[in-house]
PDB file of N, CA and C in Angstrom:
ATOM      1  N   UNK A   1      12.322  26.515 -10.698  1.00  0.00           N
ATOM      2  CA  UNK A   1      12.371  25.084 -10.875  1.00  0.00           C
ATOM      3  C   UNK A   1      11.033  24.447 -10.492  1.00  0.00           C
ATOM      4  N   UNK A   2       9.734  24.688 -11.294  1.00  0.00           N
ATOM      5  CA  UNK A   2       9.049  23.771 -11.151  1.00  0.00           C
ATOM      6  C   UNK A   2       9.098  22.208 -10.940  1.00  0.00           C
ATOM      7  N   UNK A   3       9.776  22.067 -11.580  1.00  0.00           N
ATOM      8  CA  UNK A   3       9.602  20.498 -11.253  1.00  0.00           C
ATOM      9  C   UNK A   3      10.206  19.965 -10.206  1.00  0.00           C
ATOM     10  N   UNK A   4      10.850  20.366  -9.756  1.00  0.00           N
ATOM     11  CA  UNK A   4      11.655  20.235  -8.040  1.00  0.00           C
ATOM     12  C   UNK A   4      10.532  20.315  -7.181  1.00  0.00           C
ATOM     13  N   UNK A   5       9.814  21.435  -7.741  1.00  0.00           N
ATOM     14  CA  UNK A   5       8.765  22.011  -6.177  1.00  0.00           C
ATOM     15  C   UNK A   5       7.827  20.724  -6.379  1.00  0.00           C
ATOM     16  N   UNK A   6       7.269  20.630  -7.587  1.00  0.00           N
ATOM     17  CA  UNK A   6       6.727  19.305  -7.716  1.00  0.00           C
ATOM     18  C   UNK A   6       6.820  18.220  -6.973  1.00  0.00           C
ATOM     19  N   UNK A   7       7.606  17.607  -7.249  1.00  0.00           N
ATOM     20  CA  UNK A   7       8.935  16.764  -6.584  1.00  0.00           C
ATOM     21  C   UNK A   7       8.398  16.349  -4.762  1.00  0.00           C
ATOM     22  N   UNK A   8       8.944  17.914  -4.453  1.00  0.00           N
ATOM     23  CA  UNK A   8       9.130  17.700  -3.359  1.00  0.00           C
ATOM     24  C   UNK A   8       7.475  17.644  -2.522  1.00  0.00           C
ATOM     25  N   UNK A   9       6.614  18.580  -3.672  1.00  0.00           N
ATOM     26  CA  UNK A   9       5.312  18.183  -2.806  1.00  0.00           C
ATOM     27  C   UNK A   9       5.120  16.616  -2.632  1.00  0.00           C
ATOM     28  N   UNK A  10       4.685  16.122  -3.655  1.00  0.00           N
ATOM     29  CA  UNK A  10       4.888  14.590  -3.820  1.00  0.00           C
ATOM     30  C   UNK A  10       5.310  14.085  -2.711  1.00  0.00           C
ATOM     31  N   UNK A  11       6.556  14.144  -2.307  1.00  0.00           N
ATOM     32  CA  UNK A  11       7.250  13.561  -1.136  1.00  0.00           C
ATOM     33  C   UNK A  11       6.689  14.034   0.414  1.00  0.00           C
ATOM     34  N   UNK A  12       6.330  14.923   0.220  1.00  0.00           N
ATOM     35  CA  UNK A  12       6.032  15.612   1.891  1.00  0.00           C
ATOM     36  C   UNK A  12       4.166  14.618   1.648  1.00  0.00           C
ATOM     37  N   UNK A  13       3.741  14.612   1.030  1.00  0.00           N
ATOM     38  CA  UNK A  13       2.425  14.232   1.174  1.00  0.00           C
ATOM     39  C   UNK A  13       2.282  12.766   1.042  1.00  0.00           C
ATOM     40  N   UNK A  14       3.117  11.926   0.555  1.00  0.00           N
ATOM     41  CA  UNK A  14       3.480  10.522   0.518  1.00  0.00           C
ATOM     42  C   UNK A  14       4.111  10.244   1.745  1.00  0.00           C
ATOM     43  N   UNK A  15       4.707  10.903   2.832  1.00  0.00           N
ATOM     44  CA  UNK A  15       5.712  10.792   3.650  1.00  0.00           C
ATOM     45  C   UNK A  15       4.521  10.784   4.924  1.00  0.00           C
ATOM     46  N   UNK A  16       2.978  11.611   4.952  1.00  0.00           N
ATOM     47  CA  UNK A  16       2.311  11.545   5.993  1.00  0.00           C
ATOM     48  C   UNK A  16       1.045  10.782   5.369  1.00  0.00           C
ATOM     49  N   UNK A  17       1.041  10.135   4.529  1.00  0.00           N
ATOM     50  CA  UNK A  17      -0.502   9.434   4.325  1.00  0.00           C
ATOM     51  C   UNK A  17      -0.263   7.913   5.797  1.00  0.00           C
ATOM     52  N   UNK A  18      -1.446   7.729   6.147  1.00  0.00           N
ATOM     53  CA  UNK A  18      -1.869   6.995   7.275  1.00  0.00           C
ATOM     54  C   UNK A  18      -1.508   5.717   6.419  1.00  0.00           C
ATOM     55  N   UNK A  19      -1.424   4.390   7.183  1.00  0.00           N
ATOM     56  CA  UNK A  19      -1.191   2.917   6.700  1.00  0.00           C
ATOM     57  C   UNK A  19      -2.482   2.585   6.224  1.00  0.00           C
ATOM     58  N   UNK A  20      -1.916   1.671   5.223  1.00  0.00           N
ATOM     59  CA  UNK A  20      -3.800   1.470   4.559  1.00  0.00           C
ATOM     60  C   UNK A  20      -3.708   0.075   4.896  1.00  0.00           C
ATOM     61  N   UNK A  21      -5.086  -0.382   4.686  1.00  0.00           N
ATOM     62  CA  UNK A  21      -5.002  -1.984   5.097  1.00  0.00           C
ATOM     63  C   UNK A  21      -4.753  -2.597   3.996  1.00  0.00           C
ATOM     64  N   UNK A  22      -3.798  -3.935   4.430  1.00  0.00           N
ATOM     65  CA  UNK A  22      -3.882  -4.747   3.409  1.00  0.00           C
ATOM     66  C   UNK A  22      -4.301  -6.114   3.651  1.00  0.00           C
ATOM     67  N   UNK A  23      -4.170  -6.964   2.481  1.00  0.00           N
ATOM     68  CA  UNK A  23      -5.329  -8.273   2.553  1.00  0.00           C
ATOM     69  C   UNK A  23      -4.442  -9.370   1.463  1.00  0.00           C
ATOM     70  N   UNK A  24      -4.253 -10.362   1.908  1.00  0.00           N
ATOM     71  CA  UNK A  24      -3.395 -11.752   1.542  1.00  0.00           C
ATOM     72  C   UNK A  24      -4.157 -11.942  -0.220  1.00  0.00           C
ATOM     73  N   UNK A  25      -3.418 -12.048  -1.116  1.00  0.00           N
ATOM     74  CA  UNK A  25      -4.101 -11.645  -2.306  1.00  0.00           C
ATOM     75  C   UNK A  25      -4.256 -13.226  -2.828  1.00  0.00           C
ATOM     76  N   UNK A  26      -4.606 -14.169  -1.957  1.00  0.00           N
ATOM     77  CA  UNK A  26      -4.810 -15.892  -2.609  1.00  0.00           C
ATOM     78  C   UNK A  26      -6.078 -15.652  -1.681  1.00  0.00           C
ATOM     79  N   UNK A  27      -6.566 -15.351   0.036  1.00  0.00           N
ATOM     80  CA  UNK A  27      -8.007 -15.686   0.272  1.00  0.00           C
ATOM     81  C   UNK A  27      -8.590 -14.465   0.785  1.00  0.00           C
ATOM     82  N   UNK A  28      -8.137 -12.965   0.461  1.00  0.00           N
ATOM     83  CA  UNK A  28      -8.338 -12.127   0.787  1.00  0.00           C
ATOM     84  C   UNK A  28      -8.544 -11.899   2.414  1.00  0.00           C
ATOM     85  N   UNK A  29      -7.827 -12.607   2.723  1.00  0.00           N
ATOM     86  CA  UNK A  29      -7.991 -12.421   4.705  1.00  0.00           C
ATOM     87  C   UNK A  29      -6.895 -10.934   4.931  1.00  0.00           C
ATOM     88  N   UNK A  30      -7.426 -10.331   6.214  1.00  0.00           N
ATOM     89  CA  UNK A  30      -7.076  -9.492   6.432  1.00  0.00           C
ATOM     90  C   UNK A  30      -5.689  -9.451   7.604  1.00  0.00           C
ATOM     91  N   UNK A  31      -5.719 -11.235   7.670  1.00  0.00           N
ATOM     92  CA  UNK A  31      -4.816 -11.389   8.604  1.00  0.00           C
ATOM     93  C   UNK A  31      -3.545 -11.768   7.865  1.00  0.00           C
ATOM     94  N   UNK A  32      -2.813 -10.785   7.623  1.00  0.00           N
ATOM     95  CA  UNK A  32      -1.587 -10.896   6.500  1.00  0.00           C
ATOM     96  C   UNK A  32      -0.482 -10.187   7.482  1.00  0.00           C
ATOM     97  N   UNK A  33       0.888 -10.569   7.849  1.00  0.00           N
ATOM     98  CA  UNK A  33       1.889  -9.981   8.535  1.00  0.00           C
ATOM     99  C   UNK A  33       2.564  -9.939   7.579  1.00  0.00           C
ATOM    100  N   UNK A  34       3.390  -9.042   7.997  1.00  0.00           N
ATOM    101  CA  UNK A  34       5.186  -8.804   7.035  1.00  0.00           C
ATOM    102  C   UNK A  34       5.861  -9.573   7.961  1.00  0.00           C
ATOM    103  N   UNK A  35       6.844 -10.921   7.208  1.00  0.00           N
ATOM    104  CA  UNK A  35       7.387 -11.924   7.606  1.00  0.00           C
ATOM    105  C   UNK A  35       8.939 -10.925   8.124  1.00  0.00           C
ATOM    106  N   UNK A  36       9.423 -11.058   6.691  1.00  0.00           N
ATOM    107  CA  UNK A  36      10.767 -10.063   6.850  1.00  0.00           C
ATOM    108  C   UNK A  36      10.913  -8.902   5.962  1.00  0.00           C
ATOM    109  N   UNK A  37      11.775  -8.221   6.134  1.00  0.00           N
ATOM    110  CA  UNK A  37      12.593  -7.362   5.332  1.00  0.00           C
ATOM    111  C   UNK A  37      13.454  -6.869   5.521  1.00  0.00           C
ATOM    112  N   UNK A  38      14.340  -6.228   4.225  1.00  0.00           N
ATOM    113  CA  UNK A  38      16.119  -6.835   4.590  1.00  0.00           C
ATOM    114  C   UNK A  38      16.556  -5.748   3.657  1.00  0.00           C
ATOM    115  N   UNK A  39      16.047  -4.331   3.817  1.00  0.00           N
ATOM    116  CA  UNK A  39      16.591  -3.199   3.008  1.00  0.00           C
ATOM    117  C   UNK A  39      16.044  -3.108   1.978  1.00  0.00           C
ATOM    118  N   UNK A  40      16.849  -3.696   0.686  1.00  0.00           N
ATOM    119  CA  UNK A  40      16.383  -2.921  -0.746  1.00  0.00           C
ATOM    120  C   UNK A  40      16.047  -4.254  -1.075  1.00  0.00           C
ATOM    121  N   UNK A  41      15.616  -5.255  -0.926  1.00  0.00           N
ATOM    122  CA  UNK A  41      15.311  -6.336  -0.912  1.00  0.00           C
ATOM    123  C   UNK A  41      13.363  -6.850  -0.538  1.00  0.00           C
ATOM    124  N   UNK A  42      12.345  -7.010  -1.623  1.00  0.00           N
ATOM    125  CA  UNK A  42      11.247  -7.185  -1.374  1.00  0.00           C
ATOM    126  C   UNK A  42      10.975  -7.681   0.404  1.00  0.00           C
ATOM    127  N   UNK A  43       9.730  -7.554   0.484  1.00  0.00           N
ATOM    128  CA  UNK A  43       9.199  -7.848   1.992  1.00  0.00           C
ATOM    129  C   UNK A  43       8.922  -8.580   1.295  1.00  0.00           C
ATOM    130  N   UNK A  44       8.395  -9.841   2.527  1.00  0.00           N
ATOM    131  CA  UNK A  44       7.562 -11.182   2.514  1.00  0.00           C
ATOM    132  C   UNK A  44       6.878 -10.721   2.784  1.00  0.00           C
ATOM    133  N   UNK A  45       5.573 -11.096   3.044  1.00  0.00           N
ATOM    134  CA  UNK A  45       4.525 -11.386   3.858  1.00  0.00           C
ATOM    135  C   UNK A  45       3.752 -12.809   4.334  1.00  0.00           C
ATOM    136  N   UNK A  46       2.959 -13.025   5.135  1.00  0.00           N
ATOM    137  CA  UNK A  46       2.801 -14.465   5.468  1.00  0.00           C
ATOM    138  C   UNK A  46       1.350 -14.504   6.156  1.00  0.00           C
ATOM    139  N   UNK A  47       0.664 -15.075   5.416  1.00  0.00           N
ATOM    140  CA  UNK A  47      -1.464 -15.289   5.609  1.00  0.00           C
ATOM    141  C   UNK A  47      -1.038 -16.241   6.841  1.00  0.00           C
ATOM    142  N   UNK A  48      -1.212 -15.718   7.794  1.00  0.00           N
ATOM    143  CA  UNK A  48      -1.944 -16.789   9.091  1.00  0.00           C
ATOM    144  C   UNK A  48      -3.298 -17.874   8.634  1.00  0.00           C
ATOM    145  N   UNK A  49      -3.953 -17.285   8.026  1.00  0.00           N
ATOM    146  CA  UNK A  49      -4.857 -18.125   7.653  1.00  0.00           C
ATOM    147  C   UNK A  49      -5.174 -19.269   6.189  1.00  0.00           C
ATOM    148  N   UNK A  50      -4.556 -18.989   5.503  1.00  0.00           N
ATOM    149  CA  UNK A  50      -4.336 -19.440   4.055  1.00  0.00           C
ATOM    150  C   UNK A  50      -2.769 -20.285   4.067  1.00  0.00           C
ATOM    151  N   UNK A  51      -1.597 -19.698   4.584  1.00  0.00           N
ATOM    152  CA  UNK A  51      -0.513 -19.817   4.539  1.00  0.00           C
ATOM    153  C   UNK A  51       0.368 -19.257   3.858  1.00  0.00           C
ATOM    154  N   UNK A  52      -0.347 -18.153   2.764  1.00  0.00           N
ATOM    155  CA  UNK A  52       0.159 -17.884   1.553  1.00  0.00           C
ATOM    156  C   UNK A  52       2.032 -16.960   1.943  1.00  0.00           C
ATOM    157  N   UNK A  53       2.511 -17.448   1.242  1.00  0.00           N
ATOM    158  CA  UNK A  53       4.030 -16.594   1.797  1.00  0.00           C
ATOM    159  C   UNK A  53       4.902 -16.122   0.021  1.00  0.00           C
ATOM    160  N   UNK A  54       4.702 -14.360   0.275  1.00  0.00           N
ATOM    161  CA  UNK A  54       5.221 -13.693  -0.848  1.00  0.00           C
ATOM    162  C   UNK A  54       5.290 -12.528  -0.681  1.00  0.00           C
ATOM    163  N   UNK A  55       5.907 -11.610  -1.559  1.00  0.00           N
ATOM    164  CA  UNK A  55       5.989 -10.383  -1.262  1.00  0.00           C
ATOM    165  C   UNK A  55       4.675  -9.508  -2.112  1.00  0.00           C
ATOM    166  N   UNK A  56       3.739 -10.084  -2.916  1.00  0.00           N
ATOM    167  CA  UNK A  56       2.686  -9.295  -3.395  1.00  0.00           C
ATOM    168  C   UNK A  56       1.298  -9.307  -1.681  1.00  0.00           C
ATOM    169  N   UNK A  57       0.683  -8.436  -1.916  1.00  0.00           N
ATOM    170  CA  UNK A  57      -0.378  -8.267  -1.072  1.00  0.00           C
ATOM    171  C   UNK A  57      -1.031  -7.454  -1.819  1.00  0.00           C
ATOM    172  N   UNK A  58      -2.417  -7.230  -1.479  1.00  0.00           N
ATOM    173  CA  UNK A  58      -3.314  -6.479  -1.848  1.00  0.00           C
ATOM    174  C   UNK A  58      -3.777  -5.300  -0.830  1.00  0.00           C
ATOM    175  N   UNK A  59      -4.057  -3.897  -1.492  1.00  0.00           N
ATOM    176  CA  UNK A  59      -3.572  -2.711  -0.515  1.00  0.00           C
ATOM    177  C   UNK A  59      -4.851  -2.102  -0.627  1.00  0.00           C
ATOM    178  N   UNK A  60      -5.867  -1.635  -0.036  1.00  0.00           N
ATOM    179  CA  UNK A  60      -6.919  -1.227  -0.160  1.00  0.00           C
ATOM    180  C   UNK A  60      -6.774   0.711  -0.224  1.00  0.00           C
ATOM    181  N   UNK A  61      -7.061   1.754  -1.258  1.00  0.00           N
ATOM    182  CA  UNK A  61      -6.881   2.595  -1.383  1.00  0.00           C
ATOM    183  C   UNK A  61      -8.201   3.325  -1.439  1.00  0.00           C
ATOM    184  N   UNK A  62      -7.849   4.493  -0.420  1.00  0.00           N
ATOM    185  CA  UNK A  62      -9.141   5.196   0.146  1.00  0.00           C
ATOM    186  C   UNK A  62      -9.625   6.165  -1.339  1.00  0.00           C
ATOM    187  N   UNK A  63     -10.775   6.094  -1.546  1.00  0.00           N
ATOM    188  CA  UNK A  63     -11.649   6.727  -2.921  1.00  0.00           C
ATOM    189  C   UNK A  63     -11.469   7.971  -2.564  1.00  0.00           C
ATOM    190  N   UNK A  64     -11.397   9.158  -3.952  1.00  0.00           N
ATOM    191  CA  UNK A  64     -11.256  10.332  -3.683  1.00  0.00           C
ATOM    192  C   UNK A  64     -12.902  10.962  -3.267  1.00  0.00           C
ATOM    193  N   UNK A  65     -13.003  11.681  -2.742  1.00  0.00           N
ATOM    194  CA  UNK A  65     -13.921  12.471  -2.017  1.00  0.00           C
ATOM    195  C   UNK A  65     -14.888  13.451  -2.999  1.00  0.00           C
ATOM    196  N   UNK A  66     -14.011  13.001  -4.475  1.00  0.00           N
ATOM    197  CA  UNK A  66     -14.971  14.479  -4.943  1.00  0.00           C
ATOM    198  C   UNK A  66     -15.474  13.348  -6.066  1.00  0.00           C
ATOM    199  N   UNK A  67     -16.987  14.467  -6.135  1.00  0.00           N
ATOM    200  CA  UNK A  67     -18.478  14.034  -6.992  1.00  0.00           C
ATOM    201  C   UNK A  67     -18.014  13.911  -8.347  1.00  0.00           C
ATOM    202  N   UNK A  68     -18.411  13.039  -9.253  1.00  0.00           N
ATOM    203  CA  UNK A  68     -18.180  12.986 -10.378  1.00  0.00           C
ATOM    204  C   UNK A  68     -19.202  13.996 -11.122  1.00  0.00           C
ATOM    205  N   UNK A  69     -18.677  14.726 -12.205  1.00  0.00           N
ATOM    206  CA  UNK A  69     -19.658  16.074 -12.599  1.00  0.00           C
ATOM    207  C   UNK A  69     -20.844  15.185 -13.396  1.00  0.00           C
ATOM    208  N   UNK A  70     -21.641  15.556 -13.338  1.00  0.00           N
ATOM    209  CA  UNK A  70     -23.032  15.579 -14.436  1.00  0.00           C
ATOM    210  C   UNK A  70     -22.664  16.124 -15.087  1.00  0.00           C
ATOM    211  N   UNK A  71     -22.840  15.031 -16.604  1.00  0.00           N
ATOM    212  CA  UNK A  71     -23.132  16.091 -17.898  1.00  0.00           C
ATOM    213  C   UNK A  71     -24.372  17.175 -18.294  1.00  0.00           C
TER     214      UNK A  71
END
């Protein structure tokens, strides 16, 4: 069953990636909290500095490590 093993890598390596930062997506401040959340139900979030209150944010994702080849 390939696609199980698949599967499950996916999950074991999604399950230990570190928190990435995120940033209030109206003034890009970095001072963004999670207001609430309530299960299967979107998070809020809430800009201390802007005021902005929603469940989108902006998530900063670490670049992969490898060299792009020369043609």
């Amino acid at each position: 069953m390939p696609r199980l093993d698949d599967i499950l890598d996916i999950l074991k390596k999604s399950k230990h990636q570190r928190p990435r930062p995120v940033f209030c997506p109206n003034c890009q401040s970095p001072k963004i909290k999670l207001k609430e959340s309530y299960g299967i139900l979107p998070q809020m979030y809430h800009c201390e500095k802007c005021g902005y209150e929603g469940p989108l944010i902006l998530e900063l994702e670490p670049e992969d490590s490898e060299e792009p080849e020369e043609p």
